[in-house]
Protein backbone atom coordinates (compact mmCIF):
# COMPACT_ATOMS: atom_id res chain seq x y z
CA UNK A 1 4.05 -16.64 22.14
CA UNK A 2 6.30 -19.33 23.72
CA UNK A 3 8.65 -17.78 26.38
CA UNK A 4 12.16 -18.78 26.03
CA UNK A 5 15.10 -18.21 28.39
CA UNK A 6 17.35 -15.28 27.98
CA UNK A 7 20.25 -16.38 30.76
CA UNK A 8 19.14 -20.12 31.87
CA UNK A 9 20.04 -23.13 30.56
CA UNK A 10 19.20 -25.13 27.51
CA UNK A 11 15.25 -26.65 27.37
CA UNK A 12 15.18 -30.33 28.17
CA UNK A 13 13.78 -33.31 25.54
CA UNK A 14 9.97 -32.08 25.37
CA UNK A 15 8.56 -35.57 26.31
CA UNK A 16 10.85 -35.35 29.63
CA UNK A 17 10.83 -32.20 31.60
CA UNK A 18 10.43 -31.39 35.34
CA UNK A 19 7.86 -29.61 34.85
CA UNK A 20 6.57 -26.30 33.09
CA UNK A 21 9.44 -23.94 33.87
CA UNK A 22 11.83 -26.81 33.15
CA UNK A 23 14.69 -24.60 30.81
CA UNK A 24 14.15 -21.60 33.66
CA UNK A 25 16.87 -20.74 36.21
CA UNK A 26 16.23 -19.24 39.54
CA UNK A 27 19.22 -17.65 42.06
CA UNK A 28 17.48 -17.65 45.57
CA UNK A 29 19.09 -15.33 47.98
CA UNK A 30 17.89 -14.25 51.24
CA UNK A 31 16.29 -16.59 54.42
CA UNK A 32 13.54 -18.07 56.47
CA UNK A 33 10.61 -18.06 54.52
CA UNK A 34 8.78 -15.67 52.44
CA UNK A 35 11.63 -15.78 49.01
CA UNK A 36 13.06 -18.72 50.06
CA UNK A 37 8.68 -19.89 49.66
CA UNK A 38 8.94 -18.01 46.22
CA UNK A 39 11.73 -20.56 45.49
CA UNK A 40 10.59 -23.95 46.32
CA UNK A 41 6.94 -22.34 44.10
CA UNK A 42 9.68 -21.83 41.22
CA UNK A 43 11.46 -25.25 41.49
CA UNK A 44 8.56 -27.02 42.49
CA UNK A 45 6.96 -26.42 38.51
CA UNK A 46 10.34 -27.30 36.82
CA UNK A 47 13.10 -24.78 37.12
CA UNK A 48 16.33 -24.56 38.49
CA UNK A 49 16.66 -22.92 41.67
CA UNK A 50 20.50 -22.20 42.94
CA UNK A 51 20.18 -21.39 46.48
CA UNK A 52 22.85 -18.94 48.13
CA UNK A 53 23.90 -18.95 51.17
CA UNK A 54 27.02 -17.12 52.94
CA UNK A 55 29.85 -19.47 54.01
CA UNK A 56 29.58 -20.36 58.04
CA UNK A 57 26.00 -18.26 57.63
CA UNK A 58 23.74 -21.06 56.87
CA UNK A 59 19.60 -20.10 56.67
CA UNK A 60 18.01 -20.67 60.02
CA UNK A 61 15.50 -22.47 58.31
CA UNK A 62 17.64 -25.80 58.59
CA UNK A 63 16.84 -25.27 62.43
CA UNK A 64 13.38 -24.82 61.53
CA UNK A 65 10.25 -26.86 62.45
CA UNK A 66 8.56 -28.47 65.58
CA UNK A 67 9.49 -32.47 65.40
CA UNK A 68 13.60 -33.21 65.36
CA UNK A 69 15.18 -36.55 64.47
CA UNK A 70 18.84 -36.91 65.03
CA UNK A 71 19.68 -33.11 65.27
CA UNK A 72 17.52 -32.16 62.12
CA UNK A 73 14.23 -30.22 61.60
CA UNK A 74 12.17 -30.22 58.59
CA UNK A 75 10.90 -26.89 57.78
CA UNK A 76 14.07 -27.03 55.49
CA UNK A 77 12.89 -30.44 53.88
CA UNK A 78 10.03 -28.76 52.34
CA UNK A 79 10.79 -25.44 51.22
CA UNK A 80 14.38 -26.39 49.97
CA UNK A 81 13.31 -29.18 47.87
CA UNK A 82 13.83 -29.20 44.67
CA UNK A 83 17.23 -26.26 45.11
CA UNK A 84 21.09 -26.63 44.83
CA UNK A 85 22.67 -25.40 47.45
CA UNK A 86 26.06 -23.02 46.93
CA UNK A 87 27.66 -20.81 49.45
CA UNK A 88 28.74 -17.21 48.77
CA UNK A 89 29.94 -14.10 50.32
CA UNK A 90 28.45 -11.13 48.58
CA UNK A 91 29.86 -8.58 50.86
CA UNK A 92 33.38 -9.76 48.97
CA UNK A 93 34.47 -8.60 45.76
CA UNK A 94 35.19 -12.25 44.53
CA UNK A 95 31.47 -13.02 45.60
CA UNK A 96 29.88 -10.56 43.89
CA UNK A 97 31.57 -11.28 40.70
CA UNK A 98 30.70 -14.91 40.83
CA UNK A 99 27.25 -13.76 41.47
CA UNK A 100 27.65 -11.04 38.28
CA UNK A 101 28.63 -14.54 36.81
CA UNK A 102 25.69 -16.33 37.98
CA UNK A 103 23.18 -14.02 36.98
CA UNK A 104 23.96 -13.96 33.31
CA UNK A 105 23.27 -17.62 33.15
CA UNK A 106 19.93 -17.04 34.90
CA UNK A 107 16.94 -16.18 34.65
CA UNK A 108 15.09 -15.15 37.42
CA UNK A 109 16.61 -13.82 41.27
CA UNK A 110 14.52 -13.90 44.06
CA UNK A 111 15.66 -12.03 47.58
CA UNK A 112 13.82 -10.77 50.55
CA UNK A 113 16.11 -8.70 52.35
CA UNK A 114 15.69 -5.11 53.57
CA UNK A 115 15.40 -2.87 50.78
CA UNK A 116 18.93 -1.15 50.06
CA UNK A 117 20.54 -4.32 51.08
CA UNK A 118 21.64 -5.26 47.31
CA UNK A 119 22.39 -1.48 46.46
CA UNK A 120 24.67 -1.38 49.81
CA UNK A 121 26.62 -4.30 47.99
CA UNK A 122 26.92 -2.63 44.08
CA UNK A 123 24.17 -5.12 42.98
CA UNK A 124 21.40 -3.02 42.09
CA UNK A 125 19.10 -3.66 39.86
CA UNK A 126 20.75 -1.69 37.32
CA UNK A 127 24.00 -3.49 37.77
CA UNK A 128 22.58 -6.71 37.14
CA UNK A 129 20.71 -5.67 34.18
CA UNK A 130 23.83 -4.29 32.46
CA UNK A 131 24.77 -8.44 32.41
CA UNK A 132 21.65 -9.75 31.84
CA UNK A 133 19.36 -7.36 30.15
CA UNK A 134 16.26 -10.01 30.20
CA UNK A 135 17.15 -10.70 34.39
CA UNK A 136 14.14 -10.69 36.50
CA UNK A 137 14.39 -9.65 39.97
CA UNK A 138 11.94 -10.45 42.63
CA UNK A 139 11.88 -8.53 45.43
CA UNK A 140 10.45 -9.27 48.55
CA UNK A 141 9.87 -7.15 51.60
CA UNK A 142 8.00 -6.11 54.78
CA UNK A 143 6.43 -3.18 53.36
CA UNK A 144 7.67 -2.95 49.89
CA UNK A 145 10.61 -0.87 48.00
CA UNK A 146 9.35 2.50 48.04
CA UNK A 147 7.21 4.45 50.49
CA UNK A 148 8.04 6.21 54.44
CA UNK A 149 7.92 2.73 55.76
CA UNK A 150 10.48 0.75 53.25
CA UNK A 151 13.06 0.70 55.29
CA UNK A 152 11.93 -1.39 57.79
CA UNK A 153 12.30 -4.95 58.31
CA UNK A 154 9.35 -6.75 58.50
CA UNK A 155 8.21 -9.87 59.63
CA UNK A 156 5.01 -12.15 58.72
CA UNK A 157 3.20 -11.15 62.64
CA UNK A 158 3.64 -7.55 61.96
CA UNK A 159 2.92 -7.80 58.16
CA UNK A 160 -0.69 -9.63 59.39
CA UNK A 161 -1.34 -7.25 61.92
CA UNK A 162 -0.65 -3.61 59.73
CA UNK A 163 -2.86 -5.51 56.87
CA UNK A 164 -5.81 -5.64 59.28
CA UNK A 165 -5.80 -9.37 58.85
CA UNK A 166 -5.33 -9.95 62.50
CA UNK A 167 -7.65 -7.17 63.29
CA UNK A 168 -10.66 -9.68 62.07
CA UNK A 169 -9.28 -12.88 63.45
CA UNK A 170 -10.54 -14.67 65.95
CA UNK A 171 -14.00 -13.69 68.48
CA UNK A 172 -15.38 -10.67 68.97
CA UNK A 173 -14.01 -8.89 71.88
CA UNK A 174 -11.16 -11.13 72.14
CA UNK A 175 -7.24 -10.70 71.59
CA UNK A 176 -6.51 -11.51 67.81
CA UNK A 177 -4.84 -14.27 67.61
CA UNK A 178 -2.98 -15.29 64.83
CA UNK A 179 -3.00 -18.52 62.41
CA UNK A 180 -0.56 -21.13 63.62
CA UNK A 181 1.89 -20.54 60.43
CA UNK A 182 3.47 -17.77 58.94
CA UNK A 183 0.81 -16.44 56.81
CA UNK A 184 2.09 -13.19 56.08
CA UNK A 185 5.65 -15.10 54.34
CA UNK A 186 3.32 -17.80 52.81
CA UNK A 187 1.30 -15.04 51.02
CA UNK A 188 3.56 -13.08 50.00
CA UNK A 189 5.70 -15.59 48.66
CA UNK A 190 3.07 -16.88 46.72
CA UNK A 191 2.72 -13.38 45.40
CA UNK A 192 6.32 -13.34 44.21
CA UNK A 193 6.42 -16.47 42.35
CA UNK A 194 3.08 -15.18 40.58
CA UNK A 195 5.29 -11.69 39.91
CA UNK A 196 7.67 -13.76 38.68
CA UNK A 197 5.90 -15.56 36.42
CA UNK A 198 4.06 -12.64 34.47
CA UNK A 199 7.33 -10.94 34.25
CA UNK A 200 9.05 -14.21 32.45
CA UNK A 201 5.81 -13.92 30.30
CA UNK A 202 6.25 -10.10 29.28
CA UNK A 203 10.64 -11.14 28.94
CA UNK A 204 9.30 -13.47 25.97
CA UNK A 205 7.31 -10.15 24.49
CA UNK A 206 9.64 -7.63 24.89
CA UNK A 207 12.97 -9.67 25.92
CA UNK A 208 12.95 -6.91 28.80
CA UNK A 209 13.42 -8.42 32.53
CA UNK A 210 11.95 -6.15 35.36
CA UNK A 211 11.34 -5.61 39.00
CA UNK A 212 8.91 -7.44 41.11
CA UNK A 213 8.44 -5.74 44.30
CA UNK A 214 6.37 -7.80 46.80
CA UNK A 215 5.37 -6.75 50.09
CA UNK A 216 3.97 -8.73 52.73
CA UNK A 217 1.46 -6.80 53.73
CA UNK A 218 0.26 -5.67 50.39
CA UNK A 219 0.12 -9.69 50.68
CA UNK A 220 -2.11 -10.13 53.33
CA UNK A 221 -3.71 -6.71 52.32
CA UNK A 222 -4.90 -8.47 48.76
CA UNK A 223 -6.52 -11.11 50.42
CA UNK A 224 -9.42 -9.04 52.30
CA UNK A 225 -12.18 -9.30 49.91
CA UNK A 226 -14.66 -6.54 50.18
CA UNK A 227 -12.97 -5.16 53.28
CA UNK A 228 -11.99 -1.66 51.74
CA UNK A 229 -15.14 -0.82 49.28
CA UNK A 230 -17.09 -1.74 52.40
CA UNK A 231 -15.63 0.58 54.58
CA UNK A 232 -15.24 3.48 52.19
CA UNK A 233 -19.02 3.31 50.84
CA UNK A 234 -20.47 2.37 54.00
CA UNK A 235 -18.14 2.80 56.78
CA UNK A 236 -18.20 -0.89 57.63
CA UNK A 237 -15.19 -1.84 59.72
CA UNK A 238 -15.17 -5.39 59.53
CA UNK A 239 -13.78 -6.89 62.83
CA UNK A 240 -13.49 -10.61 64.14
CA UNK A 241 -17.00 -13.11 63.67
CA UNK A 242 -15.47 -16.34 65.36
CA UNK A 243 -16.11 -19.61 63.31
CA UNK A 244 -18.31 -17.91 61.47
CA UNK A 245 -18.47 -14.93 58.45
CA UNK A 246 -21.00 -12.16 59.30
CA UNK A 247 -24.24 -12.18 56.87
CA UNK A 248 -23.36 -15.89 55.34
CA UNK A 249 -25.68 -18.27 57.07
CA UNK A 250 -25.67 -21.75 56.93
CA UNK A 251 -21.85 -21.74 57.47
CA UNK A 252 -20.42 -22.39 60.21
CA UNK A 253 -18.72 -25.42 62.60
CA UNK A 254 -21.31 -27.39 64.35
CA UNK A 255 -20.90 -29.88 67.40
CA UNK A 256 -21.40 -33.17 66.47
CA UNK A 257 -23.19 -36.08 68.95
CA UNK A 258 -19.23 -37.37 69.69
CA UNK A 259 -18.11 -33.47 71.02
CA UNK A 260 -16.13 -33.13 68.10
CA UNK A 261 -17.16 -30.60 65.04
CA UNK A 262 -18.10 -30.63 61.63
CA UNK A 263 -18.25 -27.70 59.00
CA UNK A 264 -21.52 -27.44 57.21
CA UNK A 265 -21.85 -24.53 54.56
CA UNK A 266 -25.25 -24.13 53.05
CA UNK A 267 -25.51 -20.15 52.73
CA UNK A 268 -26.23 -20.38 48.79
CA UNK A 269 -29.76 -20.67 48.34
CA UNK A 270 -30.25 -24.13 46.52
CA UNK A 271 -28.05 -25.57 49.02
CA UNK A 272 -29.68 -24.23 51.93
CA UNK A 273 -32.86 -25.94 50.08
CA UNK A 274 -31.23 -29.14 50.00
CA UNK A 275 -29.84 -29.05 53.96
CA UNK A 276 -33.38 -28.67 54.95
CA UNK A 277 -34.60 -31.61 52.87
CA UNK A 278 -31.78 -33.96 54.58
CA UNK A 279 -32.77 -32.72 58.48
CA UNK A 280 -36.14 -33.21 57.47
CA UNK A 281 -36.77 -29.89 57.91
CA UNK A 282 -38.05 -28.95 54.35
CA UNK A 283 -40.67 -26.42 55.88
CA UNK A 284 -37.25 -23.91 56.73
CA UNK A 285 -36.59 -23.37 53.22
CA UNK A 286 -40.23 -21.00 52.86
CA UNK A 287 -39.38 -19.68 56.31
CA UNK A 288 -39.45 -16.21 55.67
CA UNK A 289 -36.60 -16.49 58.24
CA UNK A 290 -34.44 -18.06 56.11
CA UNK A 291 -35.91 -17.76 52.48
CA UNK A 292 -32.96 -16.45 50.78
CA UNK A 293 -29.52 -15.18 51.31
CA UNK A 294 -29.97 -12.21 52.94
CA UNK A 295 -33.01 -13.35 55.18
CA UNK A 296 -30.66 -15.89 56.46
CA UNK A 297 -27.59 -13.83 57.43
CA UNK A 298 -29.98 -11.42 59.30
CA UNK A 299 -31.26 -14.42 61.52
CA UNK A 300 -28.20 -15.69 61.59
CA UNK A 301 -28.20 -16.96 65.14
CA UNK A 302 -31.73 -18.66 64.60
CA UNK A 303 -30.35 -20.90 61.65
CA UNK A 304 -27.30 -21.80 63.76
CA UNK A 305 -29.26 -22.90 66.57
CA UNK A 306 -31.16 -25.44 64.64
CA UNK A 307 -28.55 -27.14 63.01
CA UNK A 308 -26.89 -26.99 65.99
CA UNK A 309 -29.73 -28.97 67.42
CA UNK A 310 -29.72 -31.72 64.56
CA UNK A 311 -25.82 -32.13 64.11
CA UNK A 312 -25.69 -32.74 68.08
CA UNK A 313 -27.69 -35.83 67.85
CA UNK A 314 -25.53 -37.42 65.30
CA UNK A 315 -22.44 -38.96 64.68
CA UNK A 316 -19.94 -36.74 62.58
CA UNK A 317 -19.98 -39.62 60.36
CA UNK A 318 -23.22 -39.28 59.73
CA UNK A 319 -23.27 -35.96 59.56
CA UNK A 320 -20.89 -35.90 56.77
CA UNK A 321 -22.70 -38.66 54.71
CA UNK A 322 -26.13 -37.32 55.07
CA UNK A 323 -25.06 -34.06 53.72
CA UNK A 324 -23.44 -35.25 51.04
CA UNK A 325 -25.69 -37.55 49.55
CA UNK A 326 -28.00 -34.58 49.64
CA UNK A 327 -25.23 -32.54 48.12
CA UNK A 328 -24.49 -30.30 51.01
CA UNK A 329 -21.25 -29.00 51.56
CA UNK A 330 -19.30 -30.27 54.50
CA UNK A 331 -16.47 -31.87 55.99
CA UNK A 332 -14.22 -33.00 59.32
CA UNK A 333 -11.95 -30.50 60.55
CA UNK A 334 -9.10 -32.55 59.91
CA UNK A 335 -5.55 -32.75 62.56
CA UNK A 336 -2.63 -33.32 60.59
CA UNK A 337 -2.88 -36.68 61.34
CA UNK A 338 -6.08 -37.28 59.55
CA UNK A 339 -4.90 -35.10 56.90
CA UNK A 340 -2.00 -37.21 56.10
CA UNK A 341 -4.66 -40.58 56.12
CA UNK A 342 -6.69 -38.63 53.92
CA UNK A 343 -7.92 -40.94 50.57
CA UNK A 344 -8.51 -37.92 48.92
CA UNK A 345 -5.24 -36.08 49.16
CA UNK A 346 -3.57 -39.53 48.75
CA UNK A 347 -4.86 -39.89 45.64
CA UNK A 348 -4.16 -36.78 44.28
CA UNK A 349 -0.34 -37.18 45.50
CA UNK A 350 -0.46 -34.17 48.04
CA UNK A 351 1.42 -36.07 50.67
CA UNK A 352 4.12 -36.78 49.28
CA UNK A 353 7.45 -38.64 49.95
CA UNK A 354 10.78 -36.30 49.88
CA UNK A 355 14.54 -38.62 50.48
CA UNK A 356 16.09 -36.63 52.93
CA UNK A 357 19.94 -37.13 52.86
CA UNK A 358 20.72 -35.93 56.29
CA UNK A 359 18.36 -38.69 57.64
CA UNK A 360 18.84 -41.05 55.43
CA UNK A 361 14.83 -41.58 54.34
CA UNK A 362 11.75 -40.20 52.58
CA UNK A 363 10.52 -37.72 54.90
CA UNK A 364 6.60 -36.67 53.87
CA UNK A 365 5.23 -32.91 53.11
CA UNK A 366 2.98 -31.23 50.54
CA UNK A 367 2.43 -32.25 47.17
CA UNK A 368 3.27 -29.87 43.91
CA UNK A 369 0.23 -26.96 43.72
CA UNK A 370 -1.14 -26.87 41.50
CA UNK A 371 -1.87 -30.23 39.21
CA UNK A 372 -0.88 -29.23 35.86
CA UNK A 373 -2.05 -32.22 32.90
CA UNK A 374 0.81 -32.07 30.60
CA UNK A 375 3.99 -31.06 32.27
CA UNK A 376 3.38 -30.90 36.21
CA UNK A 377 5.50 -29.84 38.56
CA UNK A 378 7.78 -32.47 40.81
CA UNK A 379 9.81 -32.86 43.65
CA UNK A 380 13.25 -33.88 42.58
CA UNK A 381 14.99 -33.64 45.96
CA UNK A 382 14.70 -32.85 49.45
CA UNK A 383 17.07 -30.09 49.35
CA UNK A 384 20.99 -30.07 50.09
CA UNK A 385 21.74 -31.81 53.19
CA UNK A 386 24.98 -29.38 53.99
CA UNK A 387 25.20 -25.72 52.84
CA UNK A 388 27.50 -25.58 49.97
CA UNK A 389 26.98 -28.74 48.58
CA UNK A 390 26.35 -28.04 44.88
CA UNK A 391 29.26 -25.41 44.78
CA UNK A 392 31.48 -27.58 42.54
CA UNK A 393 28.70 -28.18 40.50
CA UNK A 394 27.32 -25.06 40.09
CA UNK A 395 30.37 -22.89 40.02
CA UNK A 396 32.82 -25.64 38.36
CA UNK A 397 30.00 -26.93 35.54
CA UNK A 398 27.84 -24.28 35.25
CA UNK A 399 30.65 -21.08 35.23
CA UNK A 400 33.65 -23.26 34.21
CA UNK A 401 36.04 -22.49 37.67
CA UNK A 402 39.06 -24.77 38.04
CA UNK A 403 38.95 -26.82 41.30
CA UNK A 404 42.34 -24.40 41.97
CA UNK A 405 40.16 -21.32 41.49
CA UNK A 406 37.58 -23.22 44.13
CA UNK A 407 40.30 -24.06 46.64
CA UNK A 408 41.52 -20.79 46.69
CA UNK A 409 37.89 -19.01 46.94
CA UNK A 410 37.06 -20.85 50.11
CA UNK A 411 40.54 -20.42 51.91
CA UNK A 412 39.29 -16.32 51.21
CA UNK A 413 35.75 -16.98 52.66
CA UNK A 414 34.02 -16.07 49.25
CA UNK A 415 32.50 -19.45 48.91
């Protein structure tokens, strides 16, 4: 069955969409990362995300990222692409009307404040549903909506920590470090847009909206793999293993002639087969060592010290073309410089060119994830270079407000 919008606007000309929620409109409240990630997931495959933010309240994220070029950073390049940009004061009357107003033309909300924070203002769930009855609210928080910790703001660190993600980071006995991103926000932003995207699925069933309550760390709590069964059957408590995973053996990062490392991963049996056959080692794959999956991760160490041995004498280079004319897995570990160089990446337009207005030129990030063959996703803009800068078009077009009705909302601070 074909979903079709209950609140957004009208589906483009078939042979020209933006992309597979093209006809899908998305109100982004909320800052920083994890929704405003849920968002730019949204807009990225076609829909139309209005981003809100208060008036003289913009989202820190425009003061986001590491590199700065006339006053700007460019966290905000990437995960506002592809969003209007409106300004609104919920905690005013006005605003929340105009957002009542908003939300019957829409589809989809996304917001990752504390829980309560939309029931403090009258706009709970239940509220917006008597507009909209097909609205779909995604909701993301530290812990979740319900449950002794709920009220608690949470943050991506924390989130990874609570998980037990950051318990098995890094080497044993060492302080666990954390990734040099946000993980916690990625994840669970990624979970949100997939919420989001089963409930608009079950809207064109039932023409029911719902609530999709993500938390990041139920996030980073989804991505353990066997963690739990392991430690409830066998009382297993996985902890950190360094560049390596405990019991998977061939894979690991190995030193290359040059000092600088290569990832080979050869753990599944016929591949370990063919690894030995390019070292000229073929006599390893009957080692009852090292005969088969399990063999290997108990002698572990053994395995690693041998490859170690061959991979030191080489070129990475060579490492890397040996292996793969053999049909071994492995690879460079990449700085973000190669990454960008990358043929591979190039080619599959995942670094790709975003015109920022406040600089005046494309500015590079990610490509749209992932590569859909008859309606994929795009990058349309680079996001709003001031806050507010779609309000005429948004509130004026889209909800029919005279520009006197506009001039005298902002002299009251509502937009």
């Amino acid at each position: 069955m074909t979903a079709t919008p209950t609140g957004g606007q009208e589906r483009s000309d078939p042979g020209n969409v933006s992309g597979p929620l093209d006809g899908i409109r998305v109100i982004e409240v909320g800052t920083l990362i994890s929704g405003p990630f849920a968002g730019r997931l949204l807009g990225d495959m076609g829909a139309e995300v209005v981003k809100i933010e208060p008036p003289g309240a913009p989202d820190p994220l425009r003061t986001w990222g590491q590199a700065e070029l006339d006053g700007h950073h460019f966290f905000w390049t990437v995960h506002a692409r592809n969003k209007k940009a409106v300004t609104l004061n919920l905690r005013e009357a006005k605003g929340r009307d105009l957002f009542l107003d908003l939300v019957e033309q829409s589809d989809v909300i996304v917001e990752n404040f504390r829980p309560g924070t939309l029931e403090k203002w009258g706009l709970s769930y239940d509220v917006l549903r008597q507009r909209n009855r097909g609205i779909i609210l995604v909701r993301v928080s530290g812990y979740g909506q319900t449950g002794p910790d709920s009220h608690k703001a949470g943050y991506a660190s924390v989130a990874e920590a609570a998980s037990g993600l950051r318990h098995m980071n890094g080497f044993p006995g060492g302080p666990p470090p954390r990734l040099a991103l946000s993980l916690g926000d990625s994840l669970a932003g990624m979970f949100a847009a997939q919420g989001a995207l089963a409930a608009l699925y079950r809207r064109s069933v039932t023409g029911e909206g719902q609530v999709v309550d993500a938390a990041l760390t139920e996030a980073c709590l989804a991505v353990q793999e066997s963690t739990i069964p392991d430690y409830d059957v066998g009382g297993v408590v996985r902890g950190p293993s360094g560049t390596r995973l405990e019991g998977i053996a061939p894979s690991n990062i190995y030193q290359s002639a040059d000092g600088s490392w290569v990832v080979i991963a050869a753990n599944q049996d016929t591949v370990f087969r063919r690894l030995c056959s390019a070292m000229d080692r073929p006599e390893l794959a009957t080692d009852e060592r090292f005969a088969d999956h399990v063999s290997r991760g108990r002698n572990q160490d053994e395995i690693d010290a041998i490859i170690g041995v061959w991979a030191a004498e080489r070129q990475p280079a060579d490492i890397i073309a040996t292996l793969s004319a053999a049909g071994v897995i492995s690879g460079p570990i990449n700085t973000v410089a190669e990454v960008v160089a990358d043929p591979q990446l190039q080619a599959r337009g995942m670094i790709a060119d975003h015109f920022d207005e406040r600089i005046g030129r494309n500015v590079k990030g990610p490509g749209v994830v992932p590569v859909l063959s008859d309606t994929p996703g795009t990058i349309r803009n680079a996001g709003s270079a001031t806050p507010g800068q779609h309000n005429d078009e948004v509130y004026r077009d889209l909800l029919g407000r005279s520009a006197e009705d506009l001039d005298e909302l902002r002299a009251e601070g509502v937009v």
